[in-house]
Protein backbone atom coordinates (compact mmCIF):
# COMPACT_ATOMS: atom_id res chain seq x y z
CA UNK A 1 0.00 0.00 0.00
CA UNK A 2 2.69 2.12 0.90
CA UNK A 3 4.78 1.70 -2.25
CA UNK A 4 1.72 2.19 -4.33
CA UNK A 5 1.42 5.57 -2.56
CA UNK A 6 4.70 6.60 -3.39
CA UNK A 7 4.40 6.74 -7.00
CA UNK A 8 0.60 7.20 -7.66
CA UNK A 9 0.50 10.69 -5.30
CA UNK A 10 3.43 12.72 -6.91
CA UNK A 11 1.56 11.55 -10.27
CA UNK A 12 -1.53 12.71 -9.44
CA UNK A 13 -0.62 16.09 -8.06
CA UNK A 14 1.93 16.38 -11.55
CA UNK A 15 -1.29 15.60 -13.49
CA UNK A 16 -3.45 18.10 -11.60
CA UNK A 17 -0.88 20.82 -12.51
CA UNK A 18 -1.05 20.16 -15.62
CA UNK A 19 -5.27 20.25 -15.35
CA UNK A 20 -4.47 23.60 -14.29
CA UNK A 21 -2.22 24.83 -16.38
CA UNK A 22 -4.56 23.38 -19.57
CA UNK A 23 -7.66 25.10 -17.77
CA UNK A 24 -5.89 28.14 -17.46
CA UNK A 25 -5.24 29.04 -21.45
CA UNK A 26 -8.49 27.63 -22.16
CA UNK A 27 -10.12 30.35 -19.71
CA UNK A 28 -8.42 33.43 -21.38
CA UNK A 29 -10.56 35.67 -23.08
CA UNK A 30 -10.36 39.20 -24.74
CA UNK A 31 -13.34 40.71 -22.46
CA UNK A 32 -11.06 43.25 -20.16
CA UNK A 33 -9.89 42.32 -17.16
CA UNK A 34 -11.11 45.76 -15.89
CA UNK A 35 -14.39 45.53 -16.81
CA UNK A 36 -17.01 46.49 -14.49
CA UNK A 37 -21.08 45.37 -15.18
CA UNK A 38 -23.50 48.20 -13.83
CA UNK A 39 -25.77 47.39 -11.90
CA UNK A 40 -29.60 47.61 -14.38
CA UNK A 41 -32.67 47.27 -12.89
CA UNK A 42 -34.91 44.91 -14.74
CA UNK A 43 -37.97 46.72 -14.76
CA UNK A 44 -36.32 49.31 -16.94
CA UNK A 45 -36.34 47.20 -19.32
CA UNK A 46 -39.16 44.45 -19.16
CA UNK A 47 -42.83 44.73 -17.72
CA UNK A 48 -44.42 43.32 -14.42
CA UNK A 49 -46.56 40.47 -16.73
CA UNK A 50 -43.03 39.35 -18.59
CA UNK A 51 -40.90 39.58 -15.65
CA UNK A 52 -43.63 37.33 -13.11
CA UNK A 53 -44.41 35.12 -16.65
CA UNK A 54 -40.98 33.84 -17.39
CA UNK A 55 -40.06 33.52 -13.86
CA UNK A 56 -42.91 31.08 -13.28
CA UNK A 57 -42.34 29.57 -17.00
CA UNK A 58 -38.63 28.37 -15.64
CA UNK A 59 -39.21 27.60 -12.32
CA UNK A 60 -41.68 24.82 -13.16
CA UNK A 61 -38.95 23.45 -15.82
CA UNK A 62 -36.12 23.75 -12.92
CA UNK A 63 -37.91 22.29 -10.30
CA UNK A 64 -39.07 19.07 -12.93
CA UNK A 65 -35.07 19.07 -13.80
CA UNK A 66 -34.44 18.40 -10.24
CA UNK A 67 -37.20 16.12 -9.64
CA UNK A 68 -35.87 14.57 -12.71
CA UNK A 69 -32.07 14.10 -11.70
CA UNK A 70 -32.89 12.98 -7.88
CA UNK A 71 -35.00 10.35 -9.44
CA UNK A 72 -32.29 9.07 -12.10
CA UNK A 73 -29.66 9.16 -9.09
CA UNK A 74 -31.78 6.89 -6.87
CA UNK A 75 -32.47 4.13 -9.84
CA UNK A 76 -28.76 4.23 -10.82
CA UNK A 77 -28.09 3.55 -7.13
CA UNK A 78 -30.09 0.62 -6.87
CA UNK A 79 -28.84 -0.38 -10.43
CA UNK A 80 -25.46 -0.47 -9.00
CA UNK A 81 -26.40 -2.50 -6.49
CA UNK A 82 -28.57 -5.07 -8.17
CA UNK A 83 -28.20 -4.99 -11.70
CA UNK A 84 -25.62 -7.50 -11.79
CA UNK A 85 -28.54 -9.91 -11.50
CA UNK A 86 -29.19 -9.05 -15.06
CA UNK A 87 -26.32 -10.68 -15.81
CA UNK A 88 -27.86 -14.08 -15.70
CA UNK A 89 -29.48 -13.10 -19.24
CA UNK A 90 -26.67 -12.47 -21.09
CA UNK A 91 -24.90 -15.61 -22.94
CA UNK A 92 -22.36 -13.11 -24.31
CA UNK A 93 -18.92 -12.79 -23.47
CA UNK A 94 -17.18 -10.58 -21.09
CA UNK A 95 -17.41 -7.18 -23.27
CA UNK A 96 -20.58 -8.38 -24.44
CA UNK A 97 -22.08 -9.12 -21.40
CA UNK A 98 -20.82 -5.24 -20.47
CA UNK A 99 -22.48 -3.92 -23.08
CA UNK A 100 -25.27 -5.29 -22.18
CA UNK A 101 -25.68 -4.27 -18.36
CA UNK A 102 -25.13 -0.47 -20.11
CA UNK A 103 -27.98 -1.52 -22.24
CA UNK A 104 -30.22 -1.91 -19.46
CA UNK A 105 -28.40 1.37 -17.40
CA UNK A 106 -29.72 3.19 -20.53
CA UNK A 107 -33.21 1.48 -20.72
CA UNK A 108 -34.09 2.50 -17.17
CA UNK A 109 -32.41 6.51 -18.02
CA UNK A 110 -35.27 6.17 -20.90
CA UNK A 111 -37.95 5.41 -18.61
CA UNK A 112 -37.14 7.46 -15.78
CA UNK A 113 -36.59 10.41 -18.46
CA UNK A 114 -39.93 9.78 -20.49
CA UNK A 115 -42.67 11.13 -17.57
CA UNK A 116 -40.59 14.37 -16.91
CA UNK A 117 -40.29 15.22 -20.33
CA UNK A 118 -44.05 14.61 -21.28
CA UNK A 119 -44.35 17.05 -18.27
CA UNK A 120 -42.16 19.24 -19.57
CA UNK A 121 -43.99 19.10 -23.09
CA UNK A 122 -47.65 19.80 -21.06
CA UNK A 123 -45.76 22.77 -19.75
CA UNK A 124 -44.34 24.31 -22.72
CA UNK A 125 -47.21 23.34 -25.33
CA UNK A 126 -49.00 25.71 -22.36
CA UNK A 127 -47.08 28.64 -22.76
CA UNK A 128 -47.19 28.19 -26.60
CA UNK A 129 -43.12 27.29 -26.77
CA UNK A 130 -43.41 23.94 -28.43
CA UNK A 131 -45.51 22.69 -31.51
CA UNK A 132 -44.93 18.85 -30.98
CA UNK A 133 -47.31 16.14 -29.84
CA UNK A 134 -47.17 13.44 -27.12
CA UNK A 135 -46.13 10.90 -29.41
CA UNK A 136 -43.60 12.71 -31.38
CA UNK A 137 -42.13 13.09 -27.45
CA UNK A 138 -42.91 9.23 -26.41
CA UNK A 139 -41.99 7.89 -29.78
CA UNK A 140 -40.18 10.02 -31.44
CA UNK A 141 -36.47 11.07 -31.33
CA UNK A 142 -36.13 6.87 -32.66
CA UNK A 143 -32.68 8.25 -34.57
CA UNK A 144 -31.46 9.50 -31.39
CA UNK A 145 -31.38 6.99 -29.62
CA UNK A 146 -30.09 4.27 -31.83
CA UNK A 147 -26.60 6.83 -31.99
CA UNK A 148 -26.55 6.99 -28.02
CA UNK A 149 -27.12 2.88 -28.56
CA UNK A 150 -24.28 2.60 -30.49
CA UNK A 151 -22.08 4.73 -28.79
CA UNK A 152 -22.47 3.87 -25.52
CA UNK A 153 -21.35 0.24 -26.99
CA UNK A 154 -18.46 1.18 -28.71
CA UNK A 155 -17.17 3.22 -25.00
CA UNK A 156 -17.81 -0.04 -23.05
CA UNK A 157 -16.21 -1.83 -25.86
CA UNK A 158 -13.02 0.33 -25.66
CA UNK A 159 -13.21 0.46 -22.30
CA UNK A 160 -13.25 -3.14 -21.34
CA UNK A 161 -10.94 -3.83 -24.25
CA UNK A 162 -8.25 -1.62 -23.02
CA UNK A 163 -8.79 -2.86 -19.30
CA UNK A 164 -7.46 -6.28 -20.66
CA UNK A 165 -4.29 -4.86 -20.68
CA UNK A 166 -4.33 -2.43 -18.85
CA UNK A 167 -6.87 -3.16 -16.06
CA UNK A 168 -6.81 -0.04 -13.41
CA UNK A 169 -5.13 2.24 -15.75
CA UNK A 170 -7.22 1.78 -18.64
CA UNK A 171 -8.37 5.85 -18.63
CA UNK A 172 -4.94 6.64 -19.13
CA UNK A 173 -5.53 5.31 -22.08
CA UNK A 174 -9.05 5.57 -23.55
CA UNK A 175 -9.66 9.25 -22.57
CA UNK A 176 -7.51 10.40 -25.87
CA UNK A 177 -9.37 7.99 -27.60
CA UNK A 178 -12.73 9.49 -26.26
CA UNK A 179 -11.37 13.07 -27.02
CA UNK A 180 -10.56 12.41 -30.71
CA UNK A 181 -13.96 10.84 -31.07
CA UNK A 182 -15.46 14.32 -29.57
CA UNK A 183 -13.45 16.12 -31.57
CA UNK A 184 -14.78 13.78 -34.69
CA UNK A 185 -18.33 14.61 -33.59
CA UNK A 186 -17.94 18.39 -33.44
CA UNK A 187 -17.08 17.92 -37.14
CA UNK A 188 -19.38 16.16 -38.33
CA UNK A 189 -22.17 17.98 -36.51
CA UNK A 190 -22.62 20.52 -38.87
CA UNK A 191 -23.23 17.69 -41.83
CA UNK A 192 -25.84 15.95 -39.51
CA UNK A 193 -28.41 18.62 -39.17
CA UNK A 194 -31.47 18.02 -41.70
CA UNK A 195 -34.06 20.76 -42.57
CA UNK A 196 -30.92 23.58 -43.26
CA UNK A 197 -30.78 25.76 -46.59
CA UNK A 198 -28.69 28.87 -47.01
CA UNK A 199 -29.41 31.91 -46.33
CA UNK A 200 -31.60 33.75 -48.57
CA UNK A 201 -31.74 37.52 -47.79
CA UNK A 202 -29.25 38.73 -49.79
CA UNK A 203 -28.90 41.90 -47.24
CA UNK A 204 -27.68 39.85 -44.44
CA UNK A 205 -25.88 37.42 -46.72
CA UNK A 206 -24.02 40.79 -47.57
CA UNK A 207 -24.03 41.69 -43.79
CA UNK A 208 -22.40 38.35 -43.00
CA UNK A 209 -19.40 38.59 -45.42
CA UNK A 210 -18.31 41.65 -43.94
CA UNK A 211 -18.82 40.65 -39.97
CA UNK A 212 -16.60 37.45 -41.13
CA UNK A 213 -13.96 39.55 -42.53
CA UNK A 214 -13.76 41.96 -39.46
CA UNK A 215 -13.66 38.92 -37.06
CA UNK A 216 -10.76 37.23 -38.86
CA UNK A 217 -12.84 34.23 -40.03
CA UNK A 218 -13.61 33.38 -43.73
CA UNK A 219 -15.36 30.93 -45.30
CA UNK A 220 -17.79 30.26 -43.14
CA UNK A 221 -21.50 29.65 -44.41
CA UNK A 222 -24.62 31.11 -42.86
CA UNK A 223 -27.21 28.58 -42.87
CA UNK A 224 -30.98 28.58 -41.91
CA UNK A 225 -33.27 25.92 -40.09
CA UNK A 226 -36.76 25.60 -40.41
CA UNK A 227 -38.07 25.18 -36.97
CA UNK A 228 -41.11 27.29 -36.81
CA UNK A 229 -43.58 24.21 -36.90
CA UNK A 230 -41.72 22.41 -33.94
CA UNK A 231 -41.31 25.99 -31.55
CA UNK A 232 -41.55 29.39 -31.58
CA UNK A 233 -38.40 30.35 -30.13
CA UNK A 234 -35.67 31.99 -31.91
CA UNK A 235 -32.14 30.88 -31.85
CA UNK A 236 -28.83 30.77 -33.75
CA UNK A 237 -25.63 28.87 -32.93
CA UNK A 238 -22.05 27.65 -34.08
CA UNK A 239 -20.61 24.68 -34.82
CA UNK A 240 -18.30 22.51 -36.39
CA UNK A 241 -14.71 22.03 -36.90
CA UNK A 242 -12.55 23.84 -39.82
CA UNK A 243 -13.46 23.15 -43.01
CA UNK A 244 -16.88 21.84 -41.18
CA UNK A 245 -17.55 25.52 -39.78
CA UNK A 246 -21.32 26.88 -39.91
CA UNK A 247 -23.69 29.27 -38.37
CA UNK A 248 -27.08 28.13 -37.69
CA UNK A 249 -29.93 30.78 -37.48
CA UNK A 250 -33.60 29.39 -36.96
CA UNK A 251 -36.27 30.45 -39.32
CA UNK A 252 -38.04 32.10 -36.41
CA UNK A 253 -35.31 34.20 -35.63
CA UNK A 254 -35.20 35.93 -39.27
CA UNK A 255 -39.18 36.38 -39.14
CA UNK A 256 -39.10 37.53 -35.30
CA UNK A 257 -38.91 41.21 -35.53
CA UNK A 258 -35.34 41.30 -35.11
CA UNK A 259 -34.78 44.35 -37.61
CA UNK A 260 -31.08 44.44 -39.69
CA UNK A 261 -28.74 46.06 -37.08
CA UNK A 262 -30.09 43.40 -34.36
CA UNK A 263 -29.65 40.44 -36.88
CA UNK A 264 -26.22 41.47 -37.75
CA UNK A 265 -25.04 41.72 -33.89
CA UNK A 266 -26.22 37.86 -33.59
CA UNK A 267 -24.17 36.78 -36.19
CA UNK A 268 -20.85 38.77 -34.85
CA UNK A 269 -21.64 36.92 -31.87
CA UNK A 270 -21.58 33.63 -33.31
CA UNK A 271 -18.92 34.46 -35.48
CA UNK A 272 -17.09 35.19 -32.38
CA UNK A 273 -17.77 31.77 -31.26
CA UNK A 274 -15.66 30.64 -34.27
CA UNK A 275 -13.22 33.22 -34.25
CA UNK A 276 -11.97 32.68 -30.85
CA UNK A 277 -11.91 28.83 -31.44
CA UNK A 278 -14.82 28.35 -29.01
CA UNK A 279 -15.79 24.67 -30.59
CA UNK A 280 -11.88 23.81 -29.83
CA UNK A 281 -12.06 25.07 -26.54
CA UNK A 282 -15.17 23.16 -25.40
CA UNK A 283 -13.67 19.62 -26.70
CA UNK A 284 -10.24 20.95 -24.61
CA UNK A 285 -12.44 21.11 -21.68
CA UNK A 286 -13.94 18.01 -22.52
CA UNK A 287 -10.45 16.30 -22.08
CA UNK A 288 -10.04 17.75 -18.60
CA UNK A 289 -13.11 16.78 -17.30
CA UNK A 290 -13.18 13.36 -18.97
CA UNK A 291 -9.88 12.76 -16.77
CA UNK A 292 -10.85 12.57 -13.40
CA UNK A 293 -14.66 11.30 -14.93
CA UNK A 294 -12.42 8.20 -16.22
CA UNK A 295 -10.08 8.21 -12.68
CA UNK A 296 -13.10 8.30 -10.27
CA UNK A 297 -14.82 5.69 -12.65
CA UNK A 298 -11.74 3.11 -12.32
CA UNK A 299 -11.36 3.85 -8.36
CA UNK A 300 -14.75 2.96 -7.83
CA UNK A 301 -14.99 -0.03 -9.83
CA UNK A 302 -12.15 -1.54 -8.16
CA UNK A 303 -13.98 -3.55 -5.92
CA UNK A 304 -16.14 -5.32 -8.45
CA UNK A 305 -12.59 -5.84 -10.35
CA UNK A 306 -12.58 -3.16 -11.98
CA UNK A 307 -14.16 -2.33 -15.66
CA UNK A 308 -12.09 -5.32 -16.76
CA UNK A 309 -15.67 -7.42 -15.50
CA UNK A 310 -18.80 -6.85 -16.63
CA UNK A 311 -20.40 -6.60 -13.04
CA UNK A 312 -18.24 -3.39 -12.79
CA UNK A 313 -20.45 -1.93 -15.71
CA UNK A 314 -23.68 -0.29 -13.26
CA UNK A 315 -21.18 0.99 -10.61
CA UNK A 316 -19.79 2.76 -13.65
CA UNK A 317 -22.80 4.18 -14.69
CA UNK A 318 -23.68 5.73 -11.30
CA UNK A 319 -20.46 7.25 -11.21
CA UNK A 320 -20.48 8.47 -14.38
CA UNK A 321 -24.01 10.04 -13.64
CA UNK A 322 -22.86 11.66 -10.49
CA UNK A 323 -20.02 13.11 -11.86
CA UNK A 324 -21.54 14.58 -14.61
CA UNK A 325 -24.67 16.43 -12.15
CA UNK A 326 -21.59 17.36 -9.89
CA UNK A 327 -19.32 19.84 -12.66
CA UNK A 328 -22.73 21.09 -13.61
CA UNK A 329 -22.17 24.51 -12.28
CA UNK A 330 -18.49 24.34 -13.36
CA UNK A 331 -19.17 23.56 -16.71
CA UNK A 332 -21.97 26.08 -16.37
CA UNK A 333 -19.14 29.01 -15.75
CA UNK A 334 -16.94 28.14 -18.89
CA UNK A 335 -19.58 28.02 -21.19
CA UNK A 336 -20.81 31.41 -20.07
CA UNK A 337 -17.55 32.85 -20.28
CA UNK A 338 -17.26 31.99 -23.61
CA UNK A 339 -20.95 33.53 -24.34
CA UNK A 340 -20.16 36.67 -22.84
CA UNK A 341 -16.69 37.00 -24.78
CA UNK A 342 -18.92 36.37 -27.90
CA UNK A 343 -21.25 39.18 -27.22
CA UNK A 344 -17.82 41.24 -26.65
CA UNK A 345 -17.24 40.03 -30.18
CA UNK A 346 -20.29 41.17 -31.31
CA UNK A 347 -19.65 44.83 -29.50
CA UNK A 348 -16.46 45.33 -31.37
CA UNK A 349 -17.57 44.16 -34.52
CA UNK A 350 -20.88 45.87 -34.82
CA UNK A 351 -19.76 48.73 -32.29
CA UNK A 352 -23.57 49.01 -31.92
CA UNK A 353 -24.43 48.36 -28.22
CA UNK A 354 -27.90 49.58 -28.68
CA UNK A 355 -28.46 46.45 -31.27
CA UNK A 356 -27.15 43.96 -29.16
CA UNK A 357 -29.11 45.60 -26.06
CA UNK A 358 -32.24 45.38 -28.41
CA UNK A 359 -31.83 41.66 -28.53
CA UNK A 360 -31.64 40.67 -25.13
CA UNK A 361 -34.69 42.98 -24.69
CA UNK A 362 -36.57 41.37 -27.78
CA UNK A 363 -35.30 37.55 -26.67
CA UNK A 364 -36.73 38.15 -22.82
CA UNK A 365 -40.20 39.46 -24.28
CA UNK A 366 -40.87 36.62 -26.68
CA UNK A 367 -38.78 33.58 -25.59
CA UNK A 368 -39.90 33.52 -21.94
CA UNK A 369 -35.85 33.93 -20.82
CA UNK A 370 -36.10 35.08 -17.21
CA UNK A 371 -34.07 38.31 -16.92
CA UNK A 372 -32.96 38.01 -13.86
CA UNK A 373 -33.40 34.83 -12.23
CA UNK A 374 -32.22 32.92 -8.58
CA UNK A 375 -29.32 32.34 -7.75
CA UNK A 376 -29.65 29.17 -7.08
CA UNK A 377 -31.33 28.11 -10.80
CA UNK A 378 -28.42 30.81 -12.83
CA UNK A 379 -25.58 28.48 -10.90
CA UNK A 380 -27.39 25.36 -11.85
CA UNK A 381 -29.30 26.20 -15.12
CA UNK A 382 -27.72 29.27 -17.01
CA UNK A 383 -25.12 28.53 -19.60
CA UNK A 384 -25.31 31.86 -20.75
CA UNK A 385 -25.28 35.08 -19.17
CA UNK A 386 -28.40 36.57 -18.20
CA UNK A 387 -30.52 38.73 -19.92
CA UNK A 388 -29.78 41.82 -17.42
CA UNK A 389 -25.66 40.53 -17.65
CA UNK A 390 -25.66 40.69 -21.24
CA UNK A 391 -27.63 44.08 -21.65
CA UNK A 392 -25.32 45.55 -18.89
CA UNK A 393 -22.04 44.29 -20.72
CA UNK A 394 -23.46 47.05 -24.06
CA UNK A 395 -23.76 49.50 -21.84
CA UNK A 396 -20.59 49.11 -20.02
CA UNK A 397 -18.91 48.49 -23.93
CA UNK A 398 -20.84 52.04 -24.38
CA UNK A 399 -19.33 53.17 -21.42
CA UNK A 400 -15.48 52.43 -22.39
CA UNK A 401 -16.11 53.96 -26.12
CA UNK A 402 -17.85 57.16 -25.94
């Protein structure tokens, strides 16, 4: 015990510089280090009625989320702790019998999931957010999950393959295998979309050329999805890897009432996204985080001897699902960084607070986006600045360029 300690703590702490180190250049942003939010007072901005409407539109969604994620802990624990028993169904091998115990991890996430989000649909279908039936949320979505099918077999397949050799040191191993299938996935993202066409106003095609140009970025097509019989809301967003770069805008988002100026600030912010290598970034922080994931998973599974056995395969699950609800607010912080240095983007590109102001405004009065919410749901829900943060970062951008 002693002589395992002596090599696997100095290897630890070097590897947890390192984290740091990583996390550290992945952090760094242009917004100024000096700059200072004021301090806005909703009501400025947004009535009584949309104010008290999205607040009580998210906090039935939040609270649902937690009902949700309390639920899926408690089955996972008990899966852990009996679903070995399952085992005496599978005539497989070892990695087959594996894949099959995630088979049934997954099969009870799917049932546990499917109440809360025909809930969730009830709710939203209410408040005149989503277009889509019952079934389509009970039934549909097929596609979906045969992908998270297959690739949750091909990570217990790698996973118990490389434990052959390897046995408690297996993530040293399979997490850059994991990373350069993320990174794989980011690029293919962009092809994997259906219902897209390119952009047709030739204004903002116009508009979008030039924003490109002053961000750095070239190359990069503008695309449009047709969501407006599925939901209401308006959205744009940025994916893809190199050659694989795009910028998504919904439908609903061109027909909206955004007028020209406000349409061209959303695409300097996602533009930003892909001028500061955002898409890179998150798959960096994937690596970090899939680390310790991997470490935690292997020191817990240790007892059931490790993910080299099948039986090992529901203690990794819980872990896994843990971990995951854990970083939450961590991951939470990075990804909002990276919003807000988009919308910095945007400021500098455009120069044209007022449009990017006129936004936020025009998002919180039609997209039931609380303003201003708890603390307690912006730590564990927000991946984005709020409303109020993002309208107070154009005036302080105002503020610094009189």
């Amino acid at each position: 015990m002693r002589r395992r300690l002596t090599w696997q703590v100095p290897t630890l702490v070097a590897l947890a510089a390192v984290w740091a180190v990583a996390a550290y250049f992945l952090w760094e942003t242009r917004i100024p280090d000096s700059l200072s939010l004021p301090n806005l007072d909703p009501s400025s901005f947004f009535s009584a009625h949309t104010l008290s409407r999205a607040a009580d539109f998210e906090q039935f969604l939040e609270l649902s989320w937690i009902g949700r994620q309390v639920l899926l802990i408690a089955v996972f624990a008990a899966y852990a702790k009996w679903g070995t028993r399952f085992m005496e169904e599978s005539a497989a091998g070892r990695i087959g019998t594996g894949i099959f115990l995630a088979m049934m991890g997954f099969a009870l996430t799917w049932f546990v999931q499917v109440p809360f989000e025909v809930l969730d649909t009830w709710w939203e279908r209410k408040y005149g957010v989503l277009n889509v039936s019952y079934a389509a949320v009970i039934f549909g979505g097929w596609l979906q999950l045969g992908v998270t099918f297959i690739s949750l077999s091909v990570a217990v397949a790698i996973v118990m393959g490389i434990a052959k050799w390897l046995r408690q040191t297996w993530w040293i191993a399979a997490v850059p295998i994991f990373v350069g299938i993320a990174l794989l996935q980011t690029f293919l993202a962009p092809y994997l979309l259906s219902g897209a066409h390119p952009l047709r106003d030739p204004q903002l095609s116009a508009a979008a050329k030039r924003l490109e140009q002053r961000e750095g970025v070239s190359g990069i097509p503008v695309e449009v999805l047709d969501v407006h019989d599925y939901t209401p809301e308006e959205n744009a967003f940025a994916t893809g890897l190199g050659p694989s770069r795009r910028v998504f805008v919904y439908d609903t988002l061109l027909t909206g009432g955004l007028n020209q100026r406000q349409l061209e600030a959303v695409l300097a912010h996602e533009f930003g996204h892909q001028a500061r290598d955002h898409l890179w970034k998150e798959v960096g922080w994937y690596a970090l985080f899939a680390f310790p994931e991997a470490y935690l998973i292997a020191l817990f599974c240790r007892r059931r001897g490790g993910l080299y056995r099948p039986e090992a395969i529901p203690v990794a699950l819980l872990v896994a699902v843990v971990f995951s609800l854990v970083v939450i607010p961590i991951q939470n912080v990075i990804v909002r960084h990276y919003e807000a240095e988009a919308d910095w983007m945007s400021l500098q590109t455009t120069r044209d607070p007022k449009a990017l102001a006129g936004v936020m405004v025009h998002f919180g009065r039609h997209d039931l986006s609380d303003p201003n919410p708890p603390t307690w749901a912006y730590i564990l829900f927000d991946n984005h600045p709020t409303l109020m943060q993002r309208i107070a970062m154009a005036h302080a951008w105002q503020a610094r360029n009189r």
